[in-house]
N, C-alpha and C. Protein backbone atom coordinates (compact mmCIF):
# COMPACT_ATOMS: atom_id res chain seq x y z
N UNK A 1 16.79 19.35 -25.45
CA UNK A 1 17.15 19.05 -24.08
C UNK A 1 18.61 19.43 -23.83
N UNK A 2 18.54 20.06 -22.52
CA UNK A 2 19.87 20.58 -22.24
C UNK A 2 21.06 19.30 -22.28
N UNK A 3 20.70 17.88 -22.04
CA UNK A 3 21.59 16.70 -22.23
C UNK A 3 22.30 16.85 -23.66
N UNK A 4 21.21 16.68 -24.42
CA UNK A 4 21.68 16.52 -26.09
C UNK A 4 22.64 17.13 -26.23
N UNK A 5 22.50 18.94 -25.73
CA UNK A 5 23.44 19.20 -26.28
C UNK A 5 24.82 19.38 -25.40
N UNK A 6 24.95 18.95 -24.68
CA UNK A 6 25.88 18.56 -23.76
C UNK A 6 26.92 17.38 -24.83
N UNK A 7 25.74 16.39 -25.14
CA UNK A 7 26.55 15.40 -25.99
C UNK A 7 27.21 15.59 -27.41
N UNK A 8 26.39 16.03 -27.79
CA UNK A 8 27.05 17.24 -29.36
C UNK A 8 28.39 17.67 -28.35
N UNK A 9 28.60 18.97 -28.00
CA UNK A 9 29.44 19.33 -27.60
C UNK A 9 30.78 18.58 -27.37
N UNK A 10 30.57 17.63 -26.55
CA UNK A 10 31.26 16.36 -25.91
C UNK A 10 32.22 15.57 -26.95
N UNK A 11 30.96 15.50 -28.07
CA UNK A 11 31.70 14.79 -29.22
C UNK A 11 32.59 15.59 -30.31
N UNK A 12 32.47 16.76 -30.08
CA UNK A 12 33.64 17.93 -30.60
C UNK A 12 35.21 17.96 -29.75
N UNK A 13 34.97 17.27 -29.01
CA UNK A 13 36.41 17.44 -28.04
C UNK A 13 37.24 16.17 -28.53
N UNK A 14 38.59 16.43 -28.64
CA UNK A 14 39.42 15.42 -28.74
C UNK A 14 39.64 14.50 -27.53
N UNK A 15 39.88 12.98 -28.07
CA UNK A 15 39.34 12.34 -27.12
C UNK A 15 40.79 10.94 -27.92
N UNK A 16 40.71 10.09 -26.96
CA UNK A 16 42.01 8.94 -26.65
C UNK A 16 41.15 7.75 -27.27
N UNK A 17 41.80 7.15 -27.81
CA UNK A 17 41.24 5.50 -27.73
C UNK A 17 41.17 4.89 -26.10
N UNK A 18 40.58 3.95 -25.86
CA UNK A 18 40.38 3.28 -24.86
C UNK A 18 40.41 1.81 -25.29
N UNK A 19 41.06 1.10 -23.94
CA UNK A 19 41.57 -0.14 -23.89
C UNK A 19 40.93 -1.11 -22.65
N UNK A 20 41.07 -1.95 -22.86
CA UNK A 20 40.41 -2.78 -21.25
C UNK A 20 41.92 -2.87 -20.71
N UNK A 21 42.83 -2.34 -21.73
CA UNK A 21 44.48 -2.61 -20.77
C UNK A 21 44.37 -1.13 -20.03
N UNK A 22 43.91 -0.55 -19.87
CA UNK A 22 44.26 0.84 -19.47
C UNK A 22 44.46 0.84 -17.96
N UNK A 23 43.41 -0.28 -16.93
CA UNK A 23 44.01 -0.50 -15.86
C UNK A 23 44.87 -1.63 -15.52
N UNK A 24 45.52 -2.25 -16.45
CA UNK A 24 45.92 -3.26 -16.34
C UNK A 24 47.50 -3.27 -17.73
N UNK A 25 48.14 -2.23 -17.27
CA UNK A 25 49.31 -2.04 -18.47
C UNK A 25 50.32 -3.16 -18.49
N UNK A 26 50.22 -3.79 -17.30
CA UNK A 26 51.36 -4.67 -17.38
C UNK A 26 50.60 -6.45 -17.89
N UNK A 27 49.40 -6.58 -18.26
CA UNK A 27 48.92 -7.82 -18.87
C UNK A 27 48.65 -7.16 -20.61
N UNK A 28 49.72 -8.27 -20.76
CA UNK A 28 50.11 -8.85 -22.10
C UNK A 28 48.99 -9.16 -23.05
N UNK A 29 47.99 -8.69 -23.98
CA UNK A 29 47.42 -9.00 -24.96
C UNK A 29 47.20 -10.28 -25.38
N UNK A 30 46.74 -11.33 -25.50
CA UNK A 30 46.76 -12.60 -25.66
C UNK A 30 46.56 -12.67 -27.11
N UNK A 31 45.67 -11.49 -27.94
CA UNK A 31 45.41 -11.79 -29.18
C UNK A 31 46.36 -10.24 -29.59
N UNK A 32 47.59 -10.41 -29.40
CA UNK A 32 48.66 -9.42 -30.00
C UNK A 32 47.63 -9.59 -31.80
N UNK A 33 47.96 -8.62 -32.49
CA UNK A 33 48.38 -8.38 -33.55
C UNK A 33 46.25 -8.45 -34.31
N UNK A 34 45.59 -9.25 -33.67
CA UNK A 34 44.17 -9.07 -33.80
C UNK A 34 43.62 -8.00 -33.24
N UNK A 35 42.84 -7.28 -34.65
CA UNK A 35 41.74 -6.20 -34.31
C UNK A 35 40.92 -6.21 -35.17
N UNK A 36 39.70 -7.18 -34.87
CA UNK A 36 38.38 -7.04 -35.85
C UNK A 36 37.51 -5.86 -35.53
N UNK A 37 36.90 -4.99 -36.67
CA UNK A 37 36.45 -4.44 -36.38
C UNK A 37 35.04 -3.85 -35.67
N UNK A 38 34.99 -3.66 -34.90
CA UNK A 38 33.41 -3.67 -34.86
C UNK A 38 32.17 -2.35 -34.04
N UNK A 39 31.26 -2.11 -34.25
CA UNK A 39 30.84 -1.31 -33.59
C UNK A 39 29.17 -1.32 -32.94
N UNK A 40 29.54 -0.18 -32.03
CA UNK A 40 27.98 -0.42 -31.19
C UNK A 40 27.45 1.00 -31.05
N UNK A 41 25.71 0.69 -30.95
CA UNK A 41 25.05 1.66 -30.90
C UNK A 41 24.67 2.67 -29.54
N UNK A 42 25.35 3.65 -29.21
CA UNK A 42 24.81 4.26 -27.74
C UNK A 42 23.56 5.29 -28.25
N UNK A 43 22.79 4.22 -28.16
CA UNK A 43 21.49 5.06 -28.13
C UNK A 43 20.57 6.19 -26.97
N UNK A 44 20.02 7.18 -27.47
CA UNK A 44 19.39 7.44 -26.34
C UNK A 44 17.93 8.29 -26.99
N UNK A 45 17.12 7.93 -25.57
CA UNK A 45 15.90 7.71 -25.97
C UNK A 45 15.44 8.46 -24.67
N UNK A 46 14.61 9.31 -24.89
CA UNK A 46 13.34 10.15 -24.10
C UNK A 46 12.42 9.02 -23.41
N UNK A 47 12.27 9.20 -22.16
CA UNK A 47 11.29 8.07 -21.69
C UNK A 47 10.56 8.60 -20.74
N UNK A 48 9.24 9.05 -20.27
CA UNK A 48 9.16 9.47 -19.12
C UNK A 48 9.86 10.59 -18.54
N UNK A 49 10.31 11.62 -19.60
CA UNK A 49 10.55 12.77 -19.36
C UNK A 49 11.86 13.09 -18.93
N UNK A 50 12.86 11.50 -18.84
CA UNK A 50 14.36 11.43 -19.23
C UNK A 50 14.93 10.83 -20.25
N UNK A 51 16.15 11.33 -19.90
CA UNK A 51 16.57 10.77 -21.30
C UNK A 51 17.68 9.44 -20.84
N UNK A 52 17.35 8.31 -21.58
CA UNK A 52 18.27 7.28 -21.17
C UNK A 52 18.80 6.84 -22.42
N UNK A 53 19.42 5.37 -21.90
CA UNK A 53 20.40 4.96 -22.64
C UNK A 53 20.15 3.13 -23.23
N UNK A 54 19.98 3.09 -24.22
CA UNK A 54 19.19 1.70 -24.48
C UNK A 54 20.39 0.45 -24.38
N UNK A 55 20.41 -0.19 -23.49
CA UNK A 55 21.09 -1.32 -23.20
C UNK A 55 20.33 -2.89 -23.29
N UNK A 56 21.53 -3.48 -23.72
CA UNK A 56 21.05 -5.07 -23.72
C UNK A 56 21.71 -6.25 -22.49
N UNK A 57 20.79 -7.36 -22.22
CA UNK A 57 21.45 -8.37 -21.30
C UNK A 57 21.51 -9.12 -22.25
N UNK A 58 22.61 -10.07 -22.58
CA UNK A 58 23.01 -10.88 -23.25
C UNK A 58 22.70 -11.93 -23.38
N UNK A 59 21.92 -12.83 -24.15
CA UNK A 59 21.22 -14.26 -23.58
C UNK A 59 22.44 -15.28 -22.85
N UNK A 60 21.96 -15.51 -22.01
CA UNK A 60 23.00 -16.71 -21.14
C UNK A 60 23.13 -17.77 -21.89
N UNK A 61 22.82 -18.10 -22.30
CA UNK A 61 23.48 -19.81 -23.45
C UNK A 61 24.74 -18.70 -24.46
N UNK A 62 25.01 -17.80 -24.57
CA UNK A 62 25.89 -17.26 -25.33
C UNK A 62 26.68 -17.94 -24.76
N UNK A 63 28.02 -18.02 -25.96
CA UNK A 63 29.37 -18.56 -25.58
C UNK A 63 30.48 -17.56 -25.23
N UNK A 64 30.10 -16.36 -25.69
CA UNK A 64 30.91 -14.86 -24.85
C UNK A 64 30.42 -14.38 -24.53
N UNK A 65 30.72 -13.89 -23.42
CA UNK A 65 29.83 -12.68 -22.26
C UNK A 65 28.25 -12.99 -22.19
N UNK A 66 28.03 -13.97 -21.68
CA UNK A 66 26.60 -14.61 -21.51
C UNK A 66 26.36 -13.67 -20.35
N UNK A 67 24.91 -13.02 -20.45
CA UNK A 67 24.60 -12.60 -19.36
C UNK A 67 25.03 -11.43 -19.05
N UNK A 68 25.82 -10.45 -19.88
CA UNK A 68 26.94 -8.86 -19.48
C UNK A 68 25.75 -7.90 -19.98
N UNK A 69 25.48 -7.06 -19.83
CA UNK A 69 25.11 -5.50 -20.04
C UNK A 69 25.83 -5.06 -21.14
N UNK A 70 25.21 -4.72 -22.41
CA UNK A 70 25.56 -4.46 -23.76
C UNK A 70 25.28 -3.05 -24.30
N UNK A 71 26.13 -2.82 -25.18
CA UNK A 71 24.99 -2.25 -26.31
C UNK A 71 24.88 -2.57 -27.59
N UNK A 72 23.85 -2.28 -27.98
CA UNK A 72 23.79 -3.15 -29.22
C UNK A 72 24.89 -3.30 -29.95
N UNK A 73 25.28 -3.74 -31.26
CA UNK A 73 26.27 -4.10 -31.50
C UNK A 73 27.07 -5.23 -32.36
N UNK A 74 28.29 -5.23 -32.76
CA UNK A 74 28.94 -6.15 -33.44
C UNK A 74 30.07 -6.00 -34.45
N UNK A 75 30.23 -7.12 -34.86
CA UNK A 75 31.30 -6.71 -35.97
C UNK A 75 30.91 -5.75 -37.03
N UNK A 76 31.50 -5.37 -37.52
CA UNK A 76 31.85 -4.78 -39.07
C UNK A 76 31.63 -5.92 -39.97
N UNK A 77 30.83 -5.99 -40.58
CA UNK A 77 30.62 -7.04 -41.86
C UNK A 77 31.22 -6.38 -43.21
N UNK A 78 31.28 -6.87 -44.13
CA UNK A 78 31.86 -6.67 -45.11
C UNK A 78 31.05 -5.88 -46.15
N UNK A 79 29.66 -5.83 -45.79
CA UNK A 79 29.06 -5.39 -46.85
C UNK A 79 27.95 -4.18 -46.01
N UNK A 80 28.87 -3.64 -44.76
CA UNK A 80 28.79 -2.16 -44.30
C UNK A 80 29.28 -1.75 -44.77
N UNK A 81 28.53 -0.35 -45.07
CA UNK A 81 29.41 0.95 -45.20
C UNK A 81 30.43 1.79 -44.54
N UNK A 82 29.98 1.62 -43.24
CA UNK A 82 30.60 2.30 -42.41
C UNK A 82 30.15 1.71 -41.03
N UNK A 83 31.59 1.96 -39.73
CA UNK A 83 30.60 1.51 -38.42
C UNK A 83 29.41 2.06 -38.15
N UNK A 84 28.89 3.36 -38.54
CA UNK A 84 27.62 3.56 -38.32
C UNK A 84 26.88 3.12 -38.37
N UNK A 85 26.84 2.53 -40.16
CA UNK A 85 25.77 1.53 -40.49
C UNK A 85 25.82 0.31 -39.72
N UNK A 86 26.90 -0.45 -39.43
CA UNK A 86 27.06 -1.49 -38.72
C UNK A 86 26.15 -1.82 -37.27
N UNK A 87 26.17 -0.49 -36.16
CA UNK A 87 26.08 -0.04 -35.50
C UNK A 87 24.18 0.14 -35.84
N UNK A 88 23.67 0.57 -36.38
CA UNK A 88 22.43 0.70 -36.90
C UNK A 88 21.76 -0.72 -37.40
N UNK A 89 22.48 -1.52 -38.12
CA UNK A 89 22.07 -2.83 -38.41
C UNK A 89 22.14 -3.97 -37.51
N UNK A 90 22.90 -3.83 -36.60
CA UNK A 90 23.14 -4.84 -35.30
C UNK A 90 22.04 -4.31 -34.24
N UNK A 91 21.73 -2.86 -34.31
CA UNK A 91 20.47 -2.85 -33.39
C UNK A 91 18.87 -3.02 -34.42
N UNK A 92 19.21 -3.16 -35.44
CA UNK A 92 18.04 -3.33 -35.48
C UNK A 92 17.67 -5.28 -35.88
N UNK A 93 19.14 -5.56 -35.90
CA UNK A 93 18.95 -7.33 -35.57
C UNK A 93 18.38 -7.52 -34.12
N UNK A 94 19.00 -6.57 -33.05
CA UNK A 94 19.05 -7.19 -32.20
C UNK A 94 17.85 -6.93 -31.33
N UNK A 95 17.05 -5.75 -31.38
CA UNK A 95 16.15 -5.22 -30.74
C UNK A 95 15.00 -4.71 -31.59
N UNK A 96 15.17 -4.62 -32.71
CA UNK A 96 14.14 -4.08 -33.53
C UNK A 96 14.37 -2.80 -33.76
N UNK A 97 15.33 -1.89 -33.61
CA UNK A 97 15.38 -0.87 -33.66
C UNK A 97 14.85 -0.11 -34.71
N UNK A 98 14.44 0.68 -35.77
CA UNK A 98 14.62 1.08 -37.04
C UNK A 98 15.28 1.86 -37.38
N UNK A 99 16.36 1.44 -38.39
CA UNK A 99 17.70 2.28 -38.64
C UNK A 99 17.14 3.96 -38.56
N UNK A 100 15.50 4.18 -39.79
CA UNK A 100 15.71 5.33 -40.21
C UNK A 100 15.07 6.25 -38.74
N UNK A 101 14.55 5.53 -37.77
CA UNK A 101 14.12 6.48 -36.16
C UNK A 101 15.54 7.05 -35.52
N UNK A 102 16.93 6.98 -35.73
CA UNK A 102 17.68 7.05 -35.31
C UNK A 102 18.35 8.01 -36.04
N UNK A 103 18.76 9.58 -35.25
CA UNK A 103 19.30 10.60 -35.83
C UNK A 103 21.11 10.16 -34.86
N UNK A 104 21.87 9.93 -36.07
CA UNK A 104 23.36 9.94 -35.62
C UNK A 104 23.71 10.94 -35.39
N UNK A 105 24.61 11.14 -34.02
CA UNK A 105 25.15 12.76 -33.48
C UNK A 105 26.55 12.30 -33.86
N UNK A 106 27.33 11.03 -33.80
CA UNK A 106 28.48 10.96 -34.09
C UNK A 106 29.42 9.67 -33.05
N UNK A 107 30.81 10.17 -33.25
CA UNK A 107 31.05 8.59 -32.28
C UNK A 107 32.08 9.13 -31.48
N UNK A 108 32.48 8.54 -30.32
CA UNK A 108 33.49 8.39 -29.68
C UNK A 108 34.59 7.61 -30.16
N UNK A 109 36.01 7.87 -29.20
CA UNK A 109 37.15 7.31 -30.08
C UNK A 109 37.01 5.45 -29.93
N UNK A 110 37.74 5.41 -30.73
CA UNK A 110 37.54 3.73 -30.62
C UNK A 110 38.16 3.00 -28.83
N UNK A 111 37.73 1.80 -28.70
CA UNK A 111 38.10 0.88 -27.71
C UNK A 111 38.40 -0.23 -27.91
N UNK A 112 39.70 -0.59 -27.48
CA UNK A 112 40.32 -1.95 -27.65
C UNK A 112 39.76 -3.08 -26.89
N UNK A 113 39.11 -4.22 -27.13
CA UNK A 113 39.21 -4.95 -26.07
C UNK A 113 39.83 -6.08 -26.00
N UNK A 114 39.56 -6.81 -24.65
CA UNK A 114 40.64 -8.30 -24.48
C UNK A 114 40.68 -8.91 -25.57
N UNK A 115 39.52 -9.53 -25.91
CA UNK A 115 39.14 -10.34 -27.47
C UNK A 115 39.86 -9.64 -28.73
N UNK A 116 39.70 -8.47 -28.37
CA UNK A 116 40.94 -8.76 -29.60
C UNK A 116 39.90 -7.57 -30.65
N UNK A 117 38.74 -6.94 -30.58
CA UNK A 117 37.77 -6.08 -31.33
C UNK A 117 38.23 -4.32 -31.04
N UNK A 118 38.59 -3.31 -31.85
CA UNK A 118 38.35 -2.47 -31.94
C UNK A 118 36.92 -1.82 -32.73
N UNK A 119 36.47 -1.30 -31.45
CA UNK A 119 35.21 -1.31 -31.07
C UNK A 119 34.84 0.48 -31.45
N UNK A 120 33.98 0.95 -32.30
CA UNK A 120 34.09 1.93 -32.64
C UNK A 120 32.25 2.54 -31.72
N UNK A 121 32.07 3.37 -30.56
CA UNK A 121 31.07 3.49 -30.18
C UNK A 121 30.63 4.79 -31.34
N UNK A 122 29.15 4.58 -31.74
CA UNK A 122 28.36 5.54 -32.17
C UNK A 122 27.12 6.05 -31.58
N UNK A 123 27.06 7.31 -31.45
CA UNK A 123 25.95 7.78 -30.74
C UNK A 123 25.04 8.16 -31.56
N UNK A 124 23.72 7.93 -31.14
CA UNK A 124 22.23 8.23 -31.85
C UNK A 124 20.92 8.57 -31.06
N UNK A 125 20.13 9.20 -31.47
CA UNK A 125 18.94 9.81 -30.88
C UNK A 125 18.07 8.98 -31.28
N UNK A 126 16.77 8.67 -30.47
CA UNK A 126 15.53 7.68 -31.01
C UNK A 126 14.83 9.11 -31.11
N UNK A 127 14.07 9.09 -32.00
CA UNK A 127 12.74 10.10 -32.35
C UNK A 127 11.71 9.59 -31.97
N UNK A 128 11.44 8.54 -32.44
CA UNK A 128 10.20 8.20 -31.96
C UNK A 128 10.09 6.72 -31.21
N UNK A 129 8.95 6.38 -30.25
CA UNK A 129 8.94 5.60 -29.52
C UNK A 129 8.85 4.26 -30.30
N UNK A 130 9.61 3.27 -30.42
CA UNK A 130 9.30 1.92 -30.63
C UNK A 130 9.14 0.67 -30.07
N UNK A 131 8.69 -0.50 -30.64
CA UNK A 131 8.23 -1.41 -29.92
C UNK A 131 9.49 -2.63 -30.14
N UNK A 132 10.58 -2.59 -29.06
CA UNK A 132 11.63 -3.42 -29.43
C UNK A 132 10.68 -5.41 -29.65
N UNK A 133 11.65 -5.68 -30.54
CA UNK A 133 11.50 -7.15 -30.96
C UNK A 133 13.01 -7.83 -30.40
N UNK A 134 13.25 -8.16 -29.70
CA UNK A 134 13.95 -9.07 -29.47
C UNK A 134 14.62 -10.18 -29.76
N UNK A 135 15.65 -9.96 -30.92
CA UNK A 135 16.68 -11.42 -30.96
C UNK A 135 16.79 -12.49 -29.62
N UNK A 136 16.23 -13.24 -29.40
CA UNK A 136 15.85 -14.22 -28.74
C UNK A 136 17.24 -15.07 -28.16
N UNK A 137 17.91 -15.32 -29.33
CA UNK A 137 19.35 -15.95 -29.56
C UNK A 137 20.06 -14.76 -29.15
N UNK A 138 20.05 -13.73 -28.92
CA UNK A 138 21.19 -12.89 -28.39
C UNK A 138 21.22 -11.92 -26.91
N UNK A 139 19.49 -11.60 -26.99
CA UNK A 139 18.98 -10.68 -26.06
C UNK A 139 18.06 -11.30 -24.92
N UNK A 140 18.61 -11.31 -24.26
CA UNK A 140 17.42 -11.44 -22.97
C UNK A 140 16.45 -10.63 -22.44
N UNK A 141 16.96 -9.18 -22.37
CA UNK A 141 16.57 -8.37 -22.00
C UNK A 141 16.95 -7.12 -22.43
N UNK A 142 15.78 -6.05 -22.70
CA UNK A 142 15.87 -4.58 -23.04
C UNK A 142 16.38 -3.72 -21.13
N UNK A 143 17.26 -2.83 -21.35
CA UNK A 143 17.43 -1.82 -20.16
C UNK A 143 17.48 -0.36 -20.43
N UNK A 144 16.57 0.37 -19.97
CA UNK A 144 16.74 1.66 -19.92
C UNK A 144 17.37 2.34 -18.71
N UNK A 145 19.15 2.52 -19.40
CA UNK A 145 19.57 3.26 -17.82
C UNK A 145 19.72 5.07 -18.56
N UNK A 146 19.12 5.52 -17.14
CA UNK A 146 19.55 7.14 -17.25
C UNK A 146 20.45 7.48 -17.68
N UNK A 147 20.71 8.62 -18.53
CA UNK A 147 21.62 8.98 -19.04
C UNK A 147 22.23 9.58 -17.72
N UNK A 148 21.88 10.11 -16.97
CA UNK A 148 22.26 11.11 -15.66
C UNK A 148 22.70 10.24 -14.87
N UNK A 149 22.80 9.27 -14.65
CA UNK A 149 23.49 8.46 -14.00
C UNK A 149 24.84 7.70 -14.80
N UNK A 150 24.80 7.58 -16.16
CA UNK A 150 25.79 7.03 -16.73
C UNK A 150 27.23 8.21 -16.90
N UNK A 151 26.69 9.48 -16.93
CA UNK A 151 27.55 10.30 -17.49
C UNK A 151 27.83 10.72 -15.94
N UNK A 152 27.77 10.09 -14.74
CA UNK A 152 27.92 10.78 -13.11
C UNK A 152 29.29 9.88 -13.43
N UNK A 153 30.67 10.95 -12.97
CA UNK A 153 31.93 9.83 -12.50
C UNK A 153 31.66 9.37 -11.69
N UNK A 154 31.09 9.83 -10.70
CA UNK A 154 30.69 9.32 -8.99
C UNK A 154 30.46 8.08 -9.07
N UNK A 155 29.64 7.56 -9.80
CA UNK A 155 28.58 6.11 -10.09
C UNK A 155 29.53 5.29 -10.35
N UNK A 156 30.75 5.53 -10.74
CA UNK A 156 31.83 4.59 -11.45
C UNK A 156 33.12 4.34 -10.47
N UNK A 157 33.29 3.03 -10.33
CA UNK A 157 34.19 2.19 -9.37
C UNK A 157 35.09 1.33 -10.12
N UNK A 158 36.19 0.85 -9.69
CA UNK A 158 37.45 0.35 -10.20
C UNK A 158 37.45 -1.31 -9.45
N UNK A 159 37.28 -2.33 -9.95
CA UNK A 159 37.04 -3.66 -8.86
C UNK A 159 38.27 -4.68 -9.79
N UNK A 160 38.07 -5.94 -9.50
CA UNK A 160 38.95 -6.92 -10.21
C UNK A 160 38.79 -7.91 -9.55
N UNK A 161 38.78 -8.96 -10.80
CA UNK A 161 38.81 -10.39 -11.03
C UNK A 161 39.25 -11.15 -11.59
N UNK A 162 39.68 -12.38 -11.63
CA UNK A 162 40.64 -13.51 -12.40
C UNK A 162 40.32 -13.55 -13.65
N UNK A 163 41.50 -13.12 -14.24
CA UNK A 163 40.66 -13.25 -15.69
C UNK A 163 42.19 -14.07 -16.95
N UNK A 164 41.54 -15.17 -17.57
CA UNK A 164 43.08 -15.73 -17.60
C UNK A 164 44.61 -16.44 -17.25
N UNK A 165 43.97 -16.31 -15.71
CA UNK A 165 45.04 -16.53 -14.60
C UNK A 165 45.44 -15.76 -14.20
N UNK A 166 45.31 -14.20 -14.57
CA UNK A 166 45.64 -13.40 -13.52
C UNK A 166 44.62 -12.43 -12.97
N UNK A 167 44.92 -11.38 -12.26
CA UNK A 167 44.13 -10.76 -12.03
C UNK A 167 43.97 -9.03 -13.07
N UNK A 168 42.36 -9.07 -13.13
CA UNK A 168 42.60 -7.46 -14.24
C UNK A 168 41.78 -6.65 -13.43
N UNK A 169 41.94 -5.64 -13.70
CA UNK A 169 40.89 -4.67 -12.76
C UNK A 169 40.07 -3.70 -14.09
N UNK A 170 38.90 -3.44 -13.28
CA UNK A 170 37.98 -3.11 -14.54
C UNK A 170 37.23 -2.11 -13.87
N UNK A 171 36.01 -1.00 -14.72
CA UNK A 171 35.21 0.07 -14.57
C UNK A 171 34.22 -1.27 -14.42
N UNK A 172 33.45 -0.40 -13.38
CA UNK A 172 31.93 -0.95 -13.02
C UNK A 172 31.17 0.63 -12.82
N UNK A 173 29.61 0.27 -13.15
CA UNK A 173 28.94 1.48 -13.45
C UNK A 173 27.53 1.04 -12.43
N UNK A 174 27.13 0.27 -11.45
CA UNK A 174 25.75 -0.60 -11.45
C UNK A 174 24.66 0.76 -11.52
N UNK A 175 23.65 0.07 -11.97
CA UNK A 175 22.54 0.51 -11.78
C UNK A 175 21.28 -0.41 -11.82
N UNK A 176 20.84 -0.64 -10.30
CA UNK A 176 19.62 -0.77 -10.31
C UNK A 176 20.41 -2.17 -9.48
N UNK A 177 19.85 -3.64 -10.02
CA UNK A 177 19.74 -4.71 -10.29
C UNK A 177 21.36 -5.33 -11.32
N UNK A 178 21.23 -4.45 -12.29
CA UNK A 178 22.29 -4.49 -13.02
C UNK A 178 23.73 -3.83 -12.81
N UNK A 179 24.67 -4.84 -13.18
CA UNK A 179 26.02 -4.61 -13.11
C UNK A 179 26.47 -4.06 -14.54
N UNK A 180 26.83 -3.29 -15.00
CA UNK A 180 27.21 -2.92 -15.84
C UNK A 180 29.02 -2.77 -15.82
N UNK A 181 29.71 -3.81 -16.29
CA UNK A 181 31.13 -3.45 -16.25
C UNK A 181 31.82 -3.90 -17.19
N UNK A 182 33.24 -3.75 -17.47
CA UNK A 182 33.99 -3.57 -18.65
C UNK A 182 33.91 -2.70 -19.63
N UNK A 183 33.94 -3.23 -21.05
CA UNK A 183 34.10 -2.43 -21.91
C UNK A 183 33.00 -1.53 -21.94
N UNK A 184 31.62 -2.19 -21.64
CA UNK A 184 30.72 -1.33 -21.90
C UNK A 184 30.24 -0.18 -20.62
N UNK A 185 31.16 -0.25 -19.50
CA UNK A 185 31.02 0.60 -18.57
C UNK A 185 32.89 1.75 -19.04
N UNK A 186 33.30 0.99 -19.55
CA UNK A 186 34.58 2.05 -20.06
C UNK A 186 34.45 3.06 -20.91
N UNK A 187 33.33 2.36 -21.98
CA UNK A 187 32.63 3.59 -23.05
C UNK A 187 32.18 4.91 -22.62
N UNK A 188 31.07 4.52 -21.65
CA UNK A 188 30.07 5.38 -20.91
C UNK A 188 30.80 6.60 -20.20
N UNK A 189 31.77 5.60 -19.56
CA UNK A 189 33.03 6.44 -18.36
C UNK A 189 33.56 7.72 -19.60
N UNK A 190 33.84 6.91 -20.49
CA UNK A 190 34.86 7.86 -21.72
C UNK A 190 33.75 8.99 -22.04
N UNK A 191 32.48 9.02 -22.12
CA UNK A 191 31.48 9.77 -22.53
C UNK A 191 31.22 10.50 -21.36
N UNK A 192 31.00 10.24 -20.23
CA UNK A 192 31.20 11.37 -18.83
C UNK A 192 32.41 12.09 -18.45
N UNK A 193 33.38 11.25 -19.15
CA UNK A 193 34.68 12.43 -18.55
C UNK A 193 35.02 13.36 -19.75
N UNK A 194 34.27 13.73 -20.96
CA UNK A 194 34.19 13.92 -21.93
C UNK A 194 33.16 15.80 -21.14
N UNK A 195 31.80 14.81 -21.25
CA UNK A 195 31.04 15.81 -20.78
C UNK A 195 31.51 16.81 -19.41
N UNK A 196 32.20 15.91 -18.30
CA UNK A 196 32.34 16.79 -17.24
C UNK A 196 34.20 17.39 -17.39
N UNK A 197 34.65 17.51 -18.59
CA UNK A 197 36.04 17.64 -18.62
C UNK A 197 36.28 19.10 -19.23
């Protein structure tokens, strides 16, 4: 598919870390000097003759980001190899994924966020169709958004809200029903201005 290799390509270009400070240079870090590591899976998957992007809703009883638009994901554990693997093992906690259906194309540069996680995104291909299982405790919901809509700058807006006591301004991406914003609409953004740059 002419996408794929758009994204190969994409991931040959030198590229910046990304921050949730990037619109917001003048708020101060609260967790100065913390950076756990961690990483997430940008999957994409053939569906109906497009190609999308496998996202999660966060179960609402969570105690962070209850309820946000994800991708799979998490820390770096100690007894990964690499964020890839990390990235591969958190989706297949979280959705059922199977590590070995997933051909890695590679990753984007890392992203800082508020919390304090440098966040390493990895990209991967599904081969074949699977039947997600659902972490119950983490996932509410499976989302398939278009890749053609995630990689559009157009689709992507700049908004802000209290966060902390002050105000931060953040990437929003919606699609559909779903709001997709912050870090995980900053990734996406970093992966379209990549492709259309």
């Amino acid at each position: 598919m002419e996408q794929i290799t758009q994204i190969k390509a994409a991931l040959t270009k030198a590229g910046r870390v990304s921050s949730d400070y990037d619109l917001n240079p003048d708020v101060i870090p609260v967790e100065q000097g913390i950076k756990s590591p961690a990483a997430v899976l940008i999957a994409l998957m053939e569906r109906d003759g497009l190609l999308s992007v496998i996202l999660t809703k966060r179960a609402q009883h969570l105690r962070h980001h209850p309820g946000q638009i994800a991708f799979p994901g998490g820390k770096v554990e100690s007894d990964d190899a690499s964020a890839e693997a990390a990235s591969l093992r958190e989706a297949y906690e979280e959705i059922g994924l199977p590590p070995e259906n997933v051909e890695i194309f590679g990753g984007l540069p890392e992203h800082l966020t508020v919390t304090g996680f440098t966040v390493q995104p990895i990209l991967g291909f599904v081969h074949r169709p699977f039947t997600p299982v659902l972490d119950e405790g983490e996932v509410e919901e499976i989302i398939y958004a278009p890749l053609s809509h995630l990689i559009d700058p157009t689709k992507y807006s700049v908004q802000r809200r209290q966060f902390r006591g002050t105000y931060r301004k953040y990437y929003t991406v919606p699609y559909g029903p779903h709001y997709i914003w912050g870090a995980t609409a900053r990734m996406t953004l970093g992966l379209a201005e990549r492709i259309s740059g």
